[in-house]
N, C-alpha and C. Protein backbone atom coordinates (compact mmCIF):
# COMPACT_ATOMS: atom_id res chain seq x y z
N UNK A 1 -4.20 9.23 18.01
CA UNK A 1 -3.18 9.14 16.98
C UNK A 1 -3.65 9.91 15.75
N UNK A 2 -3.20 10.52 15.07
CA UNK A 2 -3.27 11.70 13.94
C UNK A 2 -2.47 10.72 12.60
N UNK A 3 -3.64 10.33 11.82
CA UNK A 3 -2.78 10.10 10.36
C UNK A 3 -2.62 10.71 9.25
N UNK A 4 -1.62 10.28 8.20
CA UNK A 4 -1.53 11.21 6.64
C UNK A 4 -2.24 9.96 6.06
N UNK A 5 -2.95 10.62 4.97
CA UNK A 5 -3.39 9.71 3.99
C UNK A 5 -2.73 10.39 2.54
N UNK A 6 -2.42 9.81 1.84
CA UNK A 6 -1.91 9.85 0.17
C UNK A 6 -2.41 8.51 -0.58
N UNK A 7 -3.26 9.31 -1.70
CA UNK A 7 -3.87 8.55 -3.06
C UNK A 7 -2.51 8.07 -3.53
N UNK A 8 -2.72 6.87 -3.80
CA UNK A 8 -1.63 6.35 -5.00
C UNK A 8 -2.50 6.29 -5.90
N UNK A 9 -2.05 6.53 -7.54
CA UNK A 9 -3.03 6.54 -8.69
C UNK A 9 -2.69 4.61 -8.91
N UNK A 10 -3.49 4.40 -9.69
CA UNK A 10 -3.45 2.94 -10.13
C UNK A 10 -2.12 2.85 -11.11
N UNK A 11 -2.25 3.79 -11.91
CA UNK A 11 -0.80 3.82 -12.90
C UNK A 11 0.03 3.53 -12.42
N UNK A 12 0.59 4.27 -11.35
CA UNK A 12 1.55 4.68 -10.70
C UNK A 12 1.88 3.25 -9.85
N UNK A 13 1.29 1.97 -9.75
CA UNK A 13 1.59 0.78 -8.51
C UNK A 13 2.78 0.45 -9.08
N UNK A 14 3.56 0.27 -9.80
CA UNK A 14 4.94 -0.88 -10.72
C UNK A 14 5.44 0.22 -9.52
N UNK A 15 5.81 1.87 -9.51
CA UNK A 15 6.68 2.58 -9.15
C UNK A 15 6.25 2.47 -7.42
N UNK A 16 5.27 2.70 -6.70
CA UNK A 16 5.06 2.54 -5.62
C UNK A 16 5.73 1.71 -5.08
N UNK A 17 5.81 0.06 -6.12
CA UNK A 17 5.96 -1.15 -5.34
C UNK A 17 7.64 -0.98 -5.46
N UNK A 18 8.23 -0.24 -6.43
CA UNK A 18 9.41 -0.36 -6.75
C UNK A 18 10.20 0.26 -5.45
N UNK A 19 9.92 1.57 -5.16
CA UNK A 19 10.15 2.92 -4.34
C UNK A 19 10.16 1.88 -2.93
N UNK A 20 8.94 1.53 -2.33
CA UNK A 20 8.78 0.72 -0.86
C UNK A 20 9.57 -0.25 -0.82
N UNK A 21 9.76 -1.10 -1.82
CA UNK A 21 10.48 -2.29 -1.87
C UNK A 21 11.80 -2.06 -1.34
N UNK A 22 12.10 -0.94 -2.08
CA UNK A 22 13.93 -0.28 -1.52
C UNK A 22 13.73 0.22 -0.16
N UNK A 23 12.52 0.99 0.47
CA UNK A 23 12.78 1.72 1.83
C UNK A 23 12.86 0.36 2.66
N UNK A 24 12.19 -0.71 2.56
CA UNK A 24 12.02 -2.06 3.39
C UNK A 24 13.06 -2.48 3.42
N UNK A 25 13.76 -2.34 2.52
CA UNK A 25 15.00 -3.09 2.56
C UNK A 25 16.41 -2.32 3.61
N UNK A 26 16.04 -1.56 3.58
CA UNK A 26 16.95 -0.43 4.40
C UNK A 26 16.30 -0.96 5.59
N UNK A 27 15.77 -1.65 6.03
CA UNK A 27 15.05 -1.75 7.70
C UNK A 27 13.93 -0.29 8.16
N UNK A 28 13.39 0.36 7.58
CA UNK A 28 13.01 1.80 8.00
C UNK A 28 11.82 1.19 9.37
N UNK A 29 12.05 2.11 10.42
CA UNK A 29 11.40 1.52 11.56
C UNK A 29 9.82 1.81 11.39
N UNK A 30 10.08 3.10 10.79
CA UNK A 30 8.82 4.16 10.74
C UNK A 30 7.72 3.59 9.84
N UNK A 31 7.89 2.27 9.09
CA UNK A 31 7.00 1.65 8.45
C UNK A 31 5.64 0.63 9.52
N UNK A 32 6.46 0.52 10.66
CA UNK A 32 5.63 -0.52 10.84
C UNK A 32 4.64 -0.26 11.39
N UNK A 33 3.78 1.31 11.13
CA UNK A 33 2.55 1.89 11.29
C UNK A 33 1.97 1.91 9.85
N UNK A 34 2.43 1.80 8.66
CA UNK A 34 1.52 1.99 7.09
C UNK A 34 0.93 1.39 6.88
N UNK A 35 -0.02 1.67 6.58
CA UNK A 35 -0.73 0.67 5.85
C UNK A 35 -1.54 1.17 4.63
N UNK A 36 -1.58 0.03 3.90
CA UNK A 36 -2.14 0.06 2.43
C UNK A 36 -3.81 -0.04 2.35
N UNK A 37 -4.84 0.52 2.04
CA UNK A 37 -6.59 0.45 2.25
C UNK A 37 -7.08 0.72 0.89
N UNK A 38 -7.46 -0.07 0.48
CA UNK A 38 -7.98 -0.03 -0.73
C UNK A 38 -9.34 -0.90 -1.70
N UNK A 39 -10.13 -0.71 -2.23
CA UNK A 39 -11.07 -0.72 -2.62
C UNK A 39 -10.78 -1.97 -3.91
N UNK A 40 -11.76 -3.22 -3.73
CA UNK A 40 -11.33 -4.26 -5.15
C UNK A 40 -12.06 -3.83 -5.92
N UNK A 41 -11.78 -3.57 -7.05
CA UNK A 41 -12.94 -3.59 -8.77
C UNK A 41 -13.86 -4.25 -8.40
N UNK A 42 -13.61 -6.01 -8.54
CA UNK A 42 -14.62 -6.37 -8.68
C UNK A 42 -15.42 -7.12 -7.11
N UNK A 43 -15.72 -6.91 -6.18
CA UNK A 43 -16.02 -7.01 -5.19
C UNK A 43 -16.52 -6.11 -4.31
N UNK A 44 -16.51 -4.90 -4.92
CA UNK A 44 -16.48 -3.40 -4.32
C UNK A 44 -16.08 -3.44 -2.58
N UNK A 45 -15.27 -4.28 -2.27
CA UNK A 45 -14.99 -4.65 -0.62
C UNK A 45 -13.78 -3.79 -0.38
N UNK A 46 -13.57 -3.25 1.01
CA UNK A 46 -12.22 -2.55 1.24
C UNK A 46 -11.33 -3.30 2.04
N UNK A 47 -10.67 -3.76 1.31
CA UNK A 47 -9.40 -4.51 2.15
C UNK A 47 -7.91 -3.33 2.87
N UNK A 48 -7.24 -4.07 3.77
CA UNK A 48 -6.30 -3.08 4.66
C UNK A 48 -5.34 -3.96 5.21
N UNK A 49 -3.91 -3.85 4.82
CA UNK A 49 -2.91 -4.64 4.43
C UNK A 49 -2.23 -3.62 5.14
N UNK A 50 -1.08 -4.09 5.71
CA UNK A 50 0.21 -3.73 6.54
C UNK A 50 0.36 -3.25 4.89
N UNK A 51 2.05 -2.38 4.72
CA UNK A 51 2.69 -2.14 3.97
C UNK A 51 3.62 -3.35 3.50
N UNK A 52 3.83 -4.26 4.23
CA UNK A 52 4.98 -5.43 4.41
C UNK A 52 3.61 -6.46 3.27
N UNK A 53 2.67 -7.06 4.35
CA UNK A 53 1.47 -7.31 3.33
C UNK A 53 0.84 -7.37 1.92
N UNK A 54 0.82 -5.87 1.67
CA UNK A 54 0.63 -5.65 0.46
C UNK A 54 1.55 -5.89 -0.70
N UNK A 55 2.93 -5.35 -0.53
CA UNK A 55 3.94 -5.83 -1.35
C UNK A 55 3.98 -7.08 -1.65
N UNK A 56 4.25 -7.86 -0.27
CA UNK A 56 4.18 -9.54 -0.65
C UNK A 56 3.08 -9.83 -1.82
N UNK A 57 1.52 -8.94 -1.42
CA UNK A 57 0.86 -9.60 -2.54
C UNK A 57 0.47 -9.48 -4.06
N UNK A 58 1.31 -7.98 -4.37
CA UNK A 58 1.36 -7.42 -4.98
C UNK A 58 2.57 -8.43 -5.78
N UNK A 59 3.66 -8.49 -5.56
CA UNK A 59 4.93 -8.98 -6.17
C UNK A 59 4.14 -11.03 -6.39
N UNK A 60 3.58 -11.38 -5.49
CA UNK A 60 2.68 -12.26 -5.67
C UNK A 60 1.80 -12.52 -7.23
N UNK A 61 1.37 -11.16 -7.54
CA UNK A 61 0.26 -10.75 -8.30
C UNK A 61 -1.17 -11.40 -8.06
N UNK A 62 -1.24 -11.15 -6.46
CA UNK A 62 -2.26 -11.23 -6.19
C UNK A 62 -2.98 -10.31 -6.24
N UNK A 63 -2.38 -9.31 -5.97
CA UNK A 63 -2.82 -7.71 -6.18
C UNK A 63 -2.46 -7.28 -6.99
N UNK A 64 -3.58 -6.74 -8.19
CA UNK A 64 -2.72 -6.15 -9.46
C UNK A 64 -3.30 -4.85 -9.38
N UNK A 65 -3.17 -4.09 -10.74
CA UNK A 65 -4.13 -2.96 -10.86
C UNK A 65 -5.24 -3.36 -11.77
N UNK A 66 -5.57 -4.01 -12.01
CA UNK A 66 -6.92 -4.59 -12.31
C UNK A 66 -7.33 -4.85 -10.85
N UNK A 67 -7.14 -5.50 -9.86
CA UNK A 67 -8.18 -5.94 -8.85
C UNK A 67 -8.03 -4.57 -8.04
N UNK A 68 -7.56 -3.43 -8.59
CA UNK A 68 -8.09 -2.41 -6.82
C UNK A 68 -8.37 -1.45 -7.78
N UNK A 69 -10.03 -0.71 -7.24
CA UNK A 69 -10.14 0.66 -7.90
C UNK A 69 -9.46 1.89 -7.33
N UNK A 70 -9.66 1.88 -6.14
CA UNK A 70 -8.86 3.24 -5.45
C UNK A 70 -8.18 2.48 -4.48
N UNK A 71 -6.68 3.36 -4.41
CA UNK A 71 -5.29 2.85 -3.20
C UNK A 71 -5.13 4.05 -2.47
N UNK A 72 -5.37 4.25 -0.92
CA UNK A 72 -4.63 4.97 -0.08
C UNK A 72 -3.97 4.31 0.67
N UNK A 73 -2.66 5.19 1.01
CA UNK A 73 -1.61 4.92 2.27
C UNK A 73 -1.96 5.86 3.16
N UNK A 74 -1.91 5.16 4.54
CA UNK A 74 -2.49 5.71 5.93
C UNK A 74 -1.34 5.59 6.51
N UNK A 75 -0.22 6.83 7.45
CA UNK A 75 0.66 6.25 8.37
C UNK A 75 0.27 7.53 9.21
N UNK A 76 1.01 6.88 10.83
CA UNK A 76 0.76 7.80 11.81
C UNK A 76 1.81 8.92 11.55
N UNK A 77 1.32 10.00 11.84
CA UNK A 77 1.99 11.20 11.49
C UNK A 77 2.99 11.55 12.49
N UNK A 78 3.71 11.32 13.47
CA UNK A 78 4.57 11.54 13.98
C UNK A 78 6.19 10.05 13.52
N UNK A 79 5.36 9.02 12.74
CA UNK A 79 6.28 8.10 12.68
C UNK A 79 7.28 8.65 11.53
């Protein structure tokens, strides 16, 4: 399997979460390969969250931009 990866900047999460929130809602099939991999501030650990996942914990504020230093999205490249 062949993936894309794209940096999300930390700034940029309010609009990420905003943008996905709407494609999910449309049903998009092609999601249910993404996933979210990203690095905590303070734990230096790499956690890896479905796309469905992350939002929940994000809108949660379990996940803020204080707790992640670097965010990539991983999806398979033919999805």
């Amino acid at each position: 399997m062949r993936w894309t990866k794209h940096k999300i900047e930390i700034k940029d999460l309010d609009t990420f979460y905003t943008t996905y929130t709407k494609i999910l809602s449309k049903g998009e099939a092609k999601l249910e390969h993404f996933y979210c991999i990203f690095l905590c501030a303070d734990l230096d650990t790499i956690c890896m969250y479905s796309i469905f996942d992350f939002l929940d914990l994000y809108r949660q504020q379990v996940i803020t931009k204080d707790t992640i230093k670097i965010l990539y999205t991983y999806q398979v490249l033919n999805s």
